[in-house]
C-alpha atoms as a PDB file:
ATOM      1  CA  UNK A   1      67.724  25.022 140.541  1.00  0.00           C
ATOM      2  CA  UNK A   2      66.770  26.351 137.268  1.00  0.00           C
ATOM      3  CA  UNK A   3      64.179  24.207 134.743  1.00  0.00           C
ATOM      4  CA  UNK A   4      66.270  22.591 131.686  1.00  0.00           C
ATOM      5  CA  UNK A   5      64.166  22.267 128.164  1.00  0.00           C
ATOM      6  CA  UNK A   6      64.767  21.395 124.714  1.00  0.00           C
ATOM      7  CA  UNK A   7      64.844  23.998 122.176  1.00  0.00           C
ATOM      8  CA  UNK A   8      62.483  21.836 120.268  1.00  0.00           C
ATOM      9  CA  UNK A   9      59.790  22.168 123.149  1.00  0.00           C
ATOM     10  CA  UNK A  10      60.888  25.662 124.323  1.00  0.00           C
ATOM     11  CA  UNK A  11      59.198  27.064 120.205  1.00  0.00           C
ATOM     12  CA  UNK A  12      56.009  25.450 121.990  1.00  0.00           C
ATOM     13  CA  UNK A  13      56.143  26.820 124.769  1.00  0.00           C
ATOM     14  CA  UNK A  14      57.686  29.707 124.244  1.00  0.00           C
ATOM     15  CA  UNK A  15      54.493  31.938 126.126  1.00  0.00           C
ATOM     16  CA  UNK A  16      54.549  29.756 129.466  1.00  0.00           C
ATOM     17  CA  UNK A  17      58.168  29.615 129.893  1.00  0.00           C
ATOM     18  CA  UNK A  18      58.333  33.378 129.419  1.00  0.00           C
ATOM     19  CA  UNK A  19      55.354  33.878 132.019  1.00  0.00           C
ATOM     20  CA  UNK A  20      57.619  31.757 134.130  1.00  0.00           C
ATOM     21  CA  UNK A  21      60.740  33.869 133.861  1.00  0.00           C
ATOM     22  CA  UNK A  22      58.658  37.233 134.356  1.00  0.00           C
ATOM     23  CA  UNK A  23      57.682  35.236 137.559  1.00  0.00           C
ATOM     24  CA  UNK A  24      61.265  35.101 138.498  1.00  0.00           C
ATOM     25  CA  UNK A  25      62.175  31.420 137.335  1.00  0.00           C
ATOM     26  CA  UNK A  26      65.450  30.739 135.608  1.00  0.00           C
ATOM     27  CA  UNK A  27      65.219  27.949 132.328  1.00  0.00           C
ATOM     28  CA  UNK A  28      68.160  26.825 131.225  1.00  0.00           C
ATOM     29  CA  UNK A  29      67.349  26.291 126.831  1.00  0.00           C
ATOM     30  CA  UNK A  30      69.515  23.326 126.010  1.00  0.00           C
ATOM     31  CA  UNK A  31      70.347  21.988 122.349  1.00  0.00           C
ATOM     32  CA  UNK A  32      71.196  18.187 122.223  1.00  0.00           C
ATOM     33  CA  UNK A  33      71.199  18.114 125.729  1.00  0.00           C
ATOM     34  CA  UNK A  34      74.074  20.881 125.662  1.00  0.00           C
ATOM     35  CA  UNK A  35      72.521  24.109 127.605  1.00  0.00           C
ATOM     36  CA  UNK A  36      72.622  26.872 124.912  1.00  0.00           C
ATOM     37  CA  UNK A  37      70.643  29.887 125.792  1.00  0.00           C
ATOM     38  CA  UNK A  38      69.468  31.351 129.661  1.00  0.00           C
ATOM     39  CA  UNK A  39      66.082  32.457 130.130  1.00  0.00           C
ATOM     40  CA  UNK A  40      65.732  34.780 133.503  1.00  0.00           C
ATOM     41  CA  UNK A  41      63.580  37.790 134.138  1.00  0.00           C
ATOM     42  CA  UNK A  42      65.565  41.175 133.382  1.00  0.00           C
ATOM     43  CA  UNK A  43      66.413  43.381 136.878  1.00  0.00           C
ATOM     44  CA  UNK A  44      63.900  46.358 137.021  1.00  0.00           C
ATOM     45  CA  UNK A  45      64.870  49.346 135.830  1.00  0.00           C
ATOM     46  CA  UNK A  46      66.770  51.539 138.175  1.00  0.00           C
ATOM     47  CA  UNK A  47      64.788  54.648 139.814  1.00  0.00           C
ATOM     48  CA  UNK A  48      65.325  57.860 138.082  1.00  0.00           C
ATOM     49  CA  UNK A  49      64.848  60.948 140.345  1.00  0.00           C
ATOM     50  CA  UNK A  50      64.784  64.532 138.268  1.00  0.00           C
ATOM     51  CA  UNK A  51      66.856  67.646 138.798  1.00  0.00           C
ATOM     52  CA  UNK A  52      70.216  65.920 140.268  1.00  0.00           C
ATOM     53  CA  UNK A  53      72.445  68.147 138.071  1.00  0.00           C
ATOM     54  CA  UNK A  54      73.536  71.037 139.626  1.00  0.00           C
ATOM     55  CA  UNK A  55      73.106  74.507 138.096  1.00  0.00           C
ATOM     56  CA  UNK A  56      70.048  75.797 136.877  1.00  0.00           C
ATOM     57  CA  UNK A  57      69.343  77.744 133.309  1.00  0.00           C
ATOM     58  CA  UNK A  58      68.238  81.452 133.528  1.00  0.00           C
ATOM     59  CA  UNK A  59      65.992  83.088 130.682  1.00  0.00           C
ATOM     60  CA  UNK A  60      68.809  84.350 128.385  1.00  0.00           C
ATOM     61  CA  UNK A  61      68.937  80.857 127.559  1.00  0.00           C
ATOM     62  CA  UNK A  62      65.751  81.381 125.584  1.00  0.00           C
ATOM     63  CA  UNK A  63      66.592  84.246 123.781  1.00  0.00           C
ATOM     64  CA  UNK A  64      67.396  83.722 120.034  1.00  0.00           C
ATOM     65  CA  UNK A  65      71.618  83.333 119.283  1.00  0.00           C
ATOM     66  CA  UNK A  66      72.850  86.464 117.927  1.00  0.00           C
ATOM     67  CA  UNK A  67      73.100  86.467 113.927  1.00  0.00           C
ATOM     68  CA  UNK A  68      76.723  85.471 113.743  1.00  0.00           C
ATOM     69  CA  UNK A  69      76.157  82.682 115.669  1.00  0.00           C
ATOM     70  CA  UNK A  70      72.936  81.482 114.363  1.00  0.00           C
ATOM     71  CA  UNK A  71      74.819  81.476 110.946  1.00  0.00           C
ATOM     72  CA  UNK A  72      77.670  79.041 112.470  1.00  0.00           C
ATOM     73  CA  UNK A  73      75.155  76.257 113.766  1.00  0.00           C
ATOM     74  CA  UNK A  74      73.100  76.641 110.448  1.00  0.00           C
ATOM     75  CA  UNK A  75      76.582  76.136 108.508  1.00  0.00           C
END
């Protein structure tokens, strides 16, 4: 069941309560007894893995663009 505080005492607390949500505890922030705001720890980030798109660049990708075409991406 997550923890309900006042706005009021969540500005003084601000640093524990955020400890607490990085520990996996959801606080409810309520304003005049009204929740208001949802403090939760964010998912982690997904695992990237490198080189999943197919294809592969050779090295005439590395050679300078010819002069006509050079002058169209400089335009």
């Amino acid at each position: 069941m997550p923890q309900i505080v006042n706005v009021h005492e969540a500005k003084t607390q601000l640093s524990r309560l955020i400890a607490q949500a990085h520990a996996g505890e959801e606080i409810i922030l309520a304003k005049a007894g009204k929740p208001y705001a949802r403090l939760m720890p964010l998912a982690p980030p997904p695992k990237r893995r490198l080189g999943v798109v197919p294809g592969h660049v050779d090295d005439s990708f590395f050679e300078p663009l010819p002069d006509e075409e050079l002058k169209i991406w400089e335009a």
